[in-house]
C-alpha atoms as a PDB file:
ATOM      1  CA  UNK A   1      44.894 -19.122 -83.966  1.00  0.00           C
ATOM      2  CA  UNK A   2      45.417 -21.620 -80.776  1.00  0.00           C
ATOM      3  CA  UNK A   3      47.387 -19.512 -78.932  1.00  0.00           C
ATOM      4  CA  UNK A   4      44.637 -16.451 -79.660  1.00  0.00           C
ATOM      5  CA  UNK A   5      42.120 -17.919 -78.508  1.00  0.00           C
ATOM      6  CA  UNK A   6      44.012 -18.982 -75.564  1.00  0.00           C
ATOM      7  CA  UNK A   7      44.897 -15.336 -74.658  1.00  0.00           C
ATOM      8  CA  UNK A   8      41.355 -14.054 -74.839  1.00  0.00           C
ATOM      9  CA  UNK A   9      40.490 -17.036 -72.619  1.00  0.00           C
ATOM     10  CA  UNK A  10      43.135 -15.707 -69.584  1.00  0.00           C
ATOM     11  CA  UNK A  11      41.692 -11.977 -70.291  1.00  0.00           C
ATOM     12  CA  UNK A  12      38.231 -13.281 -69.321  1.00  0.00           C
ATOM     13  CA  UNK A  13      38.993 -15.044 -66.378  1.00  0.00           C
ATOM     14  CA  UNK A  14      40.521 -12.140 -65.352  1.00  0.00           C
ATOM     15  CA  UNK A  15      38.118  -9.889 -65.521  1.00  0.00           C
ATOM     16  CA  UNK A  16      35.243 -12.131 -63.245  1.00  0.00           C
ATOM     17  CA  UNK A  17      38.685 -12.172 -60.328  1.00  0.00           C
ATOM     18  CA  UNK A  18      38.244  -8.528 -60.608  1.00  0.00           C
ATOM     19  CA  UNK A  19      34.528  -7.869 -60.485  1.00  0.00           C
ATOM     20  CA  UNK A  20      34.710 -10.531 -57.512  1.00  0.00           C
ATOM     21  CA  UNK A  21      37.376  -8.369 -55.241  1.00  0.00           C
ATOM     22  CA  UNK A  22      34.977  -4.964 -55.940  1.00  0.00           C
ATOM     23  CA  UNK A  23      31.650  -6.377 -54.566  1.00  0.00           C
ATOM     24  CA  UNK A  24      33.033  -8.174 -51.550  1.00  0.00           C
ATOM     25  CA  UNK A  25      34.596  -4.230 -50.690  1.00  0.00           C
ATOM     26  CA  UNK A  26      30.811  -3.201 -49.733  1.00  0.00           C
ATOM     27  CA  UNK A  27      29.924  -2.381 -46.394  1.00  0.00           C
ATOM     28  CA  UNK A  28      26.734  -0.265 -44.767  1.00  0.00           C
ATOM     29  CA  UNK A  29      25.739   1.198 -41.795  1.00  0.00           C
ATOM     30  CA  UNK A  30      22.772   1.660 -39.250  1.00  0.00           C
ATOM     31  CA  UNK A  31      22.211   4.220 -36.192  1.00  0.00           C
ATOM     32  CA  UNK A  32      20.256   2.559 -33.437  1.00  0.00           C
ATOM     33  CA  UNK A  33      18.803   4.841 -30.836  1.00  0.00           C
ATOM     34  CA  UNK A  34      18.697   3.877 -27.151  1.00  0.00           C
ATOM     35  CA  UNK A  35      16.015   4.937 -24.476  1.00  0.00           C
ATOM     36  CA  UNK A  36      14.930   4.305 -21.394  1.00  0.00           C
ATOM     37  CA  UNK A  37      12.057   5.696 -18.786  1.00  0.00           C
ATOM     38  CA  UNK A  38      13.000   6.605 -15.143  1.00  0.00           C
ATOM     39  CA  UNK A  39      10.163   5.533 -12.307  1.00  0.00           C
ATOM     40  CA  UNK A  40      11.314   7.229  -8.851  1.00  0.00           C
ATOM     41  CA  UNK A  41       8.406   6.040  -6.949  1.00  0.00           C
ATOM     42  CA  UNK A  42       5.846   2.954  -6.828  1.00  0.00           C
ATOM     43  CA  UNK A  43       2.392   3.558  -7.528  1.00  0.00           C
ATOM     44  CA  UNK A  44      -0.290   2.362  -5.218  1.00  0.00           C
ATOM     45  CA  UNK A  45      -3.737   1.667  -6.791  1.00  0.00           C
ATOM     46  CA  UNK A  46      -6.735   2.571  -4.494  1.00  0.00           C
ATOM     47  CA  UNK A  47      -9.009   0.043  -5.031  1.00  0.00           C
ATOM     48  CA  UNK A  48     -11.496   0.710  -1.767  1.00  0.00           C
ATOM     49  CA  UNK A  49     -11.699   3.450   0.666  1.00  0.00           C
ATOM     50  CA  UNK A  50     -12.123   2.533   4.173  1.00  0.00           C
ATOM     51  CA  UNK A  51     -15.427   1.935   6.014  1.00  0.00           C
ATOM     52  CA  UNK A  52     -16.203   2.061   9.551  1.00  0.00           C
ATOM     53  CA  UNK A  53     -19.689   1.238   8.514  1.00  0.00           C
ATOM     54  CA  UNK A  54     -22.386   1.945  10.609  1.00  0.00           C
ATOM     55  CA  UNK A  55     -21.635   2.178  13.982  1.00  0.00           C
ATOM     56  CA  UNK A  56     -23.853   3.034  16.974  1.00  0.00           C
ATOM     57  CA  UNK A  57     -22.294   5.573  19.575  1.00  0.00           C
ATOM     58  CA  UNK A  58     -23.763   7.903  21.937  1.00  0.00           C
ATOM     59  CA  UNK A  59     -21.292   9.648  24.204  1.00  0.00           C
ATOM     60  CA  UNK A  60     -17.509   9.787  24.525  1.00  0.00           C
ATOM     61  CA  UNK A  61     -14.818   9.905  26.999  1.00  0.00           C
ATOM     62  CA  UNK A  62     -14.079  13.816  25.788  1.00  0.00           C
ATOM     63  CA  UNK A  63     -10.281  13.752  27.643  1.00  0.00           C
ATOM     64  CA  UNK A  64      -7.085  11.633  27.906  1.00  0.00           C
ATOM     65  CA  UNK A  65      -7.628   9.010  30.420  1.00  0.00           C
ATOM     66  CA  UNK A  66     -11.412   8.655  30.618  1.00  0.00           C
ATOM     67  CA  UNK A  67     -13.623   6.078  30.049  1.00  0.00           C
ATOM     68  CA  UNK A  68     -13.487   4.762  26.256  1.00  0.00           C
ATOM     69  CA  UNK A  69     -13.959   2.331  24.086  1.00  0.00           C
ATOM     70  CA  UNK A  70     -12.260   0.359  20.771  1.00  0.00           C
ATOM     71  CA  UNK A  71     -13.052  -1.730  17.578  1.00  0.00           C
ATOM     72  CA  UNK A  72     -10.608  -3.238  15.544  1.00  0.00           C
ATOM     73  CA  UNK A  73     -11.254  -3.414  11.993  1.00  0.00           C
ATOM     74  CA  UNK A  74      -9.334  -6.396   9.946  1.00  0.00           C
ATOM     75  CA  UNK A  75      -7.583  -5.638   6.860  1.00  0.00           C
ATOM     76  CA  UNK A  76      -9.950  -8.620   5.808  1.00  0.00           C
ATOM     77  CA  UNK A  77     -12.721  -6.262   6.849  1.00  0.00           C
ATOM     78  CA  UNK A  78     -13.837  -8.113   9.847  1.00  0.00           C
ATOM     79  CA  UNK A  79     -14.888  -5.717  12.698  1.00  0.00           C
ATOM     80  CA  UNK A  80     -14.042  -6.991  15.855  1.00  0.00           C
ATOM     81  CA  UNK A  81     -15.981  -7.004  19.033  1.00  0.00           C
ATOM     82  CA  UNK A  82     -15.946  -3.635  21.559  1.00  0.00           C
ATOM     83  CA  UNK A  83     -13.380  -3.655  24.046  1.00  0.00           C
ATOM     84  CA  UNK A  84     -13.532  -1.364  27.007  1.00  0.00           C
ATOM     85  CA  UNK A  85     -10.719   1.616  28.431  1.00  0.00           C
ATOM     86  CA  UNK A  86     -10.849   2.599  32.069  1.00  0.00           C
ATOM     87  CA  UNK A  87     -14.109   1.646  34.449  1.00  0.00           C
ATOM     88  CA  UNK A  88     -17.241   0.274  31.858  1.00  0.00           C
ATOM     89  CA  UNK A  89     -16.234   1.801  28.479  1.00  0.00           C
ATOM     90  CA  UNK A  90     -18.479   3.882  26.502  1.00  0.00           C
ATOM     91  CA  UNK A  91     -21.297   2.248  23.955  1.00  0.00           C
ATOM     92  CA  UNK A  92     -19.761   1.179  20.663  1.00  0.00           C
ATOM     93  CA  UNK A  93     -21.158  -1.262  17.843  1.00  0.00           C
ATOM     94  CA  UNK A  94     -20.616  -1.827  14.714  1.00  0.00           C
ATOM     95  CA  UNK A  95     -23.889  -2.498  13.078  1.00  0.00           C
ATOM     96  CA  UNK A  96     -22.299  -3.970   9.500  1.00  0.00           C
ATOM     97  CA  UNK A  97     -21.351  -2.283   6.358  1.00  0.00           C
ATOM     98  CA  UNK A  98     -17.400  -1.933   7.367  1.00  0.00           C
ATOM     99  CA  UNK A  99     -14.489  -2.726   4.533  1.00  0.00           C
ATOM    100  CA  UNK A 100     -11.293  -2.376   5.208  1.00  0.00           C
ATOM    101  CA  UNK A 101      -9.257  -0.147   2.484  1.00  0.00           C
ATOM    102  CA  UNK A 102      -7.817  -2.159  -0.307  1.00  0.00           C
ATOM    103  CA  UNK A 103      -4.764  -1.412  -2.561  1.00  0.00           C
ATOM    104  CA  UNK A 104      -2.991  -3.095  -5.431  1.00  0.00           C
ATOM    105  CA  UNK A 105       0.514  -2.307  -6.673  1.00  0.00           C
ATOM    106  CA  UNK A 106       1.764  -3.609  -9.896  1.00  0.00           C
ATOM    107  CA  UNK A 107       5.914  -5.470  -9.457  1.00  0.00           C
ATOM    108  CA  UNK A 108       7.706  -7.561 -11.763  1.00  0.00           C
ATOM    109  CA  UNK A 109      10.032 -10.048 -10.110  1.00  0.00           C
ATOM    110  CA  UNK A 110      10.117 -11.057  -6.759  1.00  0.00           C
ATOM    111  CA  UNK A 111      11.695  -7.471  -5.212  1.00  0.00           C
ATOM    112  CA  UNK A 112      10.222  -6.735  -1.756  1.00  0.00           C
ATOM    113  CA  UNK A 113       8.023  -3.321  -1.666  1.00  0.00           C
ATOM    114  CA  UNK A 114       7.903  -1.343   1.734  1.00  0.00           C
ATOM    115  CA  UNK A 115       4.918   0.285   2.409  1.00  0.00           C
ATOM    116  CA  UNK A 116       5.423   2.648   5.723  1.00  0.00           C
ATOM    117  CA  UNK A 117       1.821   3.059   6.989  1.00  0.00           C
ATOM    118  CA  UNK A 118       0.178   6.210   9.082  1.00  0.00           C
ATOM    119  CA  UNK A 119       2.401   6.902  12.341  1.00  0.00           C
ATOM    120  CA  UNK A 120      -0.877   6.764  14.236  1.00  0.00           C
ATOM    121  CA  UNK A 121      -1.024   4.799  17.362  1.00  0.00           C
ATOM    122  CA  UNK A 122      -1.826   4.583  20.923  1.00  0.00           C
ATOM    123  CA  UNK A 123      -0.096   4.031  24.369  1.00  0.00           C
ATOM    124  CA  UNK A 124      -2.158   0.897  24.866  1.00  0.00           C
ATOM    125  CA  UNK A 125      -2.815  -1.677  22.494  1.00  0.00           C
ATOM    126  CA  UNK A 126      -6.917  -2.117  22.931  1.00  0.00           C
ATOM    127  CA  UNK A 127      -7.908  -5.243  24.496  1.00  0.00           C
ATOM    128  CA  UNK A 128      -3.952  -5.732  25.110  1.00  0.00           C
ATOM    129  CA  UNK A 129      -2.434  -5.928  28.315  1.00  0.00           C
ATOM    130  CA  UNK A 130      -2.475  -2.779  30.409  1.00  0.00           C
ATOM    131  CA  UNK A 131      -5.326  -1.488  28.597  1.00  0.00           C
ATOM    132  CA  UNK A 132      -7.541  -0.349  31.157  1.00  0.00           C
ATOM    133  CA  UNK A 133      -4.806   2.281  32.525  1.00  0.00           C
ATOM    134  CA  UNK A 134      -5.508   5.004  29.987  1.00  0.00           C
ATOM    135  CA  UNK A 135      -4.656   5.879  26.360  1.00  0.00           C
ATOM    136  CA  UNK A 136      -2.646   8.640  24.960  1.00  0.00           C
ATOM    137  CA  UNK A 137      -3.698   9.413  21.208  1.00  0.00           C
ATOM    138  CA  UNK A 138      -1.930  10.025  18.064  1.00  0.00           C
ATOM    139  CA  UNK A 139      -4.894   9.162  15.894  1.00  0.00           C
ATOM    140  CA  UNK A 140      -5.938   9.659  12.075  1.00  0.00           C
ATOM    141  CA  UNK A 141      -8.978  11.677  13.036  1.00  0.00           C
ATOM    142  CA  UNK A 142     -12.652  10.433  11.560  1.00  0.00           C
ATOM    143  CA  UNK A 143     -15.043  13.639  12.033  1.00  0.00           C
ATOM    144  CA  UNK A 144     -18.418  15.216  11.539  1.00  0.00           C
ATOM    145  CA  UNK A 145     -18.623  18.241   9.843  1.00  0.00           C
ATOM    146  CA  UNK A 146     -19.833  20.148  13.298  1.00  0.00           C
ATOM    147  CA  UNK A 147     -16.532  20.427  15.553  1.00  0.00           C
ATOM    148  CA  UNK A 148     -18.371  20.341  18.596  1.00  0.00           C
ATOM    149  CA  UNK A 149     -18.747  16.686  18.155  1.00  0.00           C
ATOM    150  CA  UNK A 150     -17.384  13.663  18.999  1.00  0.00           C
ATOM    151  CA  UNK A 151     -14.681  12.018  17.178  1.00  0.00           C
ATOM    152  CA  UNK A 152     -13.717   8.621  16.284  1.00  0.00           C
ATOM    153  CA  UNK A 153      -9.380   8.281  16.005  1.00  0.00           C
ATOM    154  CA  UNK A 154      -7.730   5.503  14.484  1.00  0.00           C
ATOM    155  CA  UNK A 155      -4.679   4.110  14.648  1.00  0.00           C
ATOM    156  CA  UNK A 156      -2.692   0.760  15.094  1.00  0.00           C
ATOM    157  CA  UNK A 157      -2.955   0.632  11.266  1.00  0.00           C
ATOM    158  CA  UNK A 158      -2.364  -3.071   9.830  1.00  0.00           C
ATOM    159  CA  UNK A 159      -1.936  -4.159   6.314  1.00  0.00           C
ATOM    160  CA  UNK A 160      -2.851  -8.259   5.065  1.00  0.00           C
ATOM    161  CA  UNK A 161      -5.070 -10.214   3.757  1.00  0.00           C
ATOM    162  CA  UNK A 162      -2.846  -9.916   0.507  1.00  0.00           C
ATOM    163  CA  UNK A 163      -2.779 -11.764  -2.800  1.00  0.00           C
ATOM    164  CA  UNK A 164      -0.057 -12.195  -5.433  1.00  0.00           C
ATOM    165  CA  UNK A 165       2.726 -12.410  -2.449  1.00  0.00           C
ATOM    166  CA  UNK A 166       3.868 -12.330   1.351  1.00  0.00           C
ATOM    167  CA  UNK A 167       3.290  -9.975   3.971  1.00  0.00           C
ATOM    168  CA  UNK A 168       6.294  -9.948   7.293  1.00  0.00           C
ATOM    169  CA  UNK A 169       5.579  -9.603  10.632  1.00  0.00           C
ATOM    170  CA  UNK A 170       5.530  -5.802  10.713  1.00  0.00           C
ATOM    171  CA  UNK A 171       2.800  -5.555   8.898  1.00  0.00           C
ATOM    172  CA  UNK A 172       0.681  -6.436  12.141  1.00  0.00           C
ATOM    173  CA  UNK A 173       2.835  -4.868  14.391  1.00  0.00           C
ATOM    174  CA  UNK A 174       0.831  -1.991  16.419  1.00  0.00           C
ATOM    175  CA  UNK A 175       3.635  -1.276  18.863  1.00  0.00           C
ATOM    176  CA  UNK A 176       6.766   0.422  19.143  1.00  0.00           C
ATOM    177  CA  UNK A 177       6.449   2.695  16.501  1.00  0.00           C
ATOM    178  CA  UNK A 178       7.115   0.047  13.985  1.00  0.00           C
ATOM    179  CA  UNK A 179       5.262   2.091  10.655  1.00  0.00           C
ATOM    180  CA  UNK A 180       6.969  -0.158   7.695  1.00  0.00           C
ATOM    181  CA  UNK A 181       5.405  -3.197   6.602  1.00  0.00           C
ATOM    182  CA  UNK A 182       7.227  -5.549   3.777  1.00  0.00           C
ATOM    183  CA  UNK A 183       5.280  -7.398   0.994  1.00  0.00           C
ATOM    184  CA  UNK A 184       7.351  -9.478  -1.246  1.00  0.00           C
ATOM    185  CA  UNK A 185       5.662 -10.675  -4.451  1.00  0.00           C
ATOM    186  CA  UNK A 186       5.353 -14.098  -5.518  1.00  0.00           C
ATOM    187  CA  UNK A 187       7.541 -15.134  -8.479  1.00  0.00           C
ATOM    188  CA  UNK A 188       6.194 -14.576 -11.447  1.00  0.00           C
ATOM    189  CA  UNK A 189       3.269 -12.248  -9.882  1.00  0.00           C
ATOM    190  CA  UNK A 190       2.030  -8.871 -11.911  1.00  0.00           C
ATOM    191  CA  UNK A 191       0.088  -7.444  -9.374  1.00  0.00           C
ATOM    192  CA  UNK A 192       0.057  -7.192  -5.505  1.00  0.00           C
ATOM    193  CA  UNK A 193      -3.089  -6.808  -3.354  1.00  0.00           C
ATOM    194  CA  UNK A 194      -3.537  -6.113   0.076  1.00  0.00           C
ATOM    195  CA  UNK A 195      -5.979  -4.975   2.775  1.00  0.00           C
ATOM    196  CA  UNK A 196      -5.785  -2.574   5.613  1.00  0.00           C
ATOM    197  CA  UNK A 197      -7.223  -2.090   8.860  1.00  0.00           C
ATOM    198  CA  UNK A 198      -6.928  -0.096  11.915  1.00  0.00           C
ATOM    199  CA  UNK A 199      -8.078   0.297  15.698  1.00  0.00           C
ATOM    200  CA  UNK A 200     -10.989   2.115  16.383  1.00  0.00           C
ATOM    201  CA  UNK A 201     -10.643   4.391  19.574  1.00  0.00           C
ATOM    202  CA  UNK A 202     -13.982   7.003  21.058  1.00  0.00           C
ATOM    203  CA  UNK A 203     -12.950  10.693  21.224  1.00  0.00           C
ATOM    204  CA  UNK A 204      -9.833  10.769  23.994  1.00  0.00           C
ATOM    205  CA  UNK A 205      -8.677  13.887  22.380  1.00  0.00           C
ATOM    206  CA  UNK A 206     -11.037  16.992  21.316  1.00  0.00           C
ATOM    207  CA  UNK A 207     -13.035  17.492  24.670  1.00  0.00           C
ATOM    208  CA  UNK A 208     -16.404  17.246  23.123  1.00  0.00           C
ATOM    209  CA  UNK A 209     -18.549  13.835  24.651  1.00  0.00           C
ATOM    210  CA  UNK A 210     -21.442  13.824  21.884  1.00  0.00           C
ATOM    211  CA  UNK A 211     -21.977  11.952  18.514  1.00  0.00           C
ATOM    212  CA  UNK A 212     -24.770  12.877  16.454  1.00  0.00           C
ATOM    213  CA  UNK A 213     -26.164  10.627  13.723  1.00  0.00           C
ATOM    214  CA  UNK A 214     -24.805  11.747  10.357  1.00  0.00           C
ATOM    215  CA  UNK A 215     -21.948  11.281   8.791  1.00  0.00           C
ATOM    216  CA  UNK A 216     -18.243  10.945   9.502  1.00  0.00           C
ATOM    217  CA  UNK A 217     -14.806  11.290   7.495  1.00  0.00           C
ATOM    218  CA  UNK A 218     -11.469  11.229   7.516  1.00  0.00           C
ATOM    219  CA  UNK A 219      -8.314  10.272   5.114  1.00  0.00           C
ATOM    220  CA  UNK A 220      -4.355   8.725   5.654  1.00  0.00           C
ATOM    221  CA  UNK A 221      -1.641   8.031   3.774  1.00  0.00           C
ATOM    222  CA  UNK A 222       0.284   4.783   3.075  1.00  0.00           C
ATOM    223  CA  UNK A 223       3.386   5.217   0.705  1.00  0.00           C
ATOM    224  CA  UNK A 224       5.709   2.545  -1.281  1.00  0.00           C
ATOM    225  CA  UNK A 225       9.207   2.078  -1.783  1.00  0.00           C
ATOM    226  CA  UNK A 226      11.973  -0.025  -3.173  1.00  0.00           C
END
């Protein structure tokens, strides 16, 4: 009877050894999907058109060379005091109500963003050295709805006055067809804002001398890269 029991006893164990080896055999699997989304440009957020404001002018210089006269608005939104061209200048104030456009553009990380700004600008820089010799324009122009009159042309644009990170030196250049300007975010910024102003020049380019009280538009283009 000892030896038995004794053999029924090895049988068990034997059977648990087995059942052990067959669940340790079992194994599953999972599909994971991946995905990603492409972005082949940088999108700038217009947060403010740009605002000459109210500006009193009369007459114009009506051809390349003439008498004129130039603002600068700030990217700050600052409007600067008239400067003359050639002999006495024409009449030009700004009378308030100017903003210089705004933008915003969203980064993550500390990547520099180009922005490359209208390729408007003039021969002289106004109020700059030289400036009293004439002006040649390549201008963004800002007109009244009647073509017979008087024009305002901007150019020189500038970008600053930015938030969230830095702004390099081209950003004010107005010379030597420099048109890229450089913002690098802070680290750990979202969001990047930035203002941007331009030089105000009187009608050098259509002919027609008069301004008439109504108003006066225009539109440019400032893109982003990385």
């Amino acid at each position: 009877m000892k030896l038995n029991f004794n053999a029924k006893k090895v049988a068990g164990l034997g059977s648990v050894a087995l059942l052990g080896m067959a669940m340790a055999g079992v194994a599953s699997a999972e599909t994971f999907n991946a995905s990603a989304t492409v972005q082949t440009t940088v999108a700038i957020t217009n947060i403010v058109d740009m605002d000459l404001g109210t500006i009193y002018a009369t007459t114009a210089s009506g051809a390349a060379g003439e008498t004129y006269s130039a603002m600068t608005l700030s990217p700050a939104g600052v409007m600067g005091a008239k400067v003359d061209g050639t002999a006495a200048g024409v009449v030009l104030i700004g009378l308030g109500g100017q903003a210089a456009a705004t933008a915003s553009i969203a980064v993550s990380g500390t990547s520099p963003v180009t922005l490359t700004l209208p390729s408007a600008e003039f021969t002289v820089v106004p109020g700059g050295a030289g400036y009293g010799a004439g002006i040649s324009p390549l201008g963004v122009e800002v007109a009244a709805a009647d073509p017979s009159v008087a024009k305002f042309l901007l150019g020189g644009f500038t970008v600053g006055d930015v938030t969230g990170g830095t702004a390099d030196a081209s950003c004010t250049n107005t010379t030597d067809q420099l048109y890229d300007c450089v913002l690098t975010p802070s680290f750990g910024s979202t969001q990047i804002d930035f203002g941007i102003g331009a030089d105000i020049v009187t009608d050098v380019k259509s002919g027609n001398t008069a301004y008439q009280p109504t108003t006066y538009t225009g539109s440019f283009t400032v893109t982003a890269s990385y």
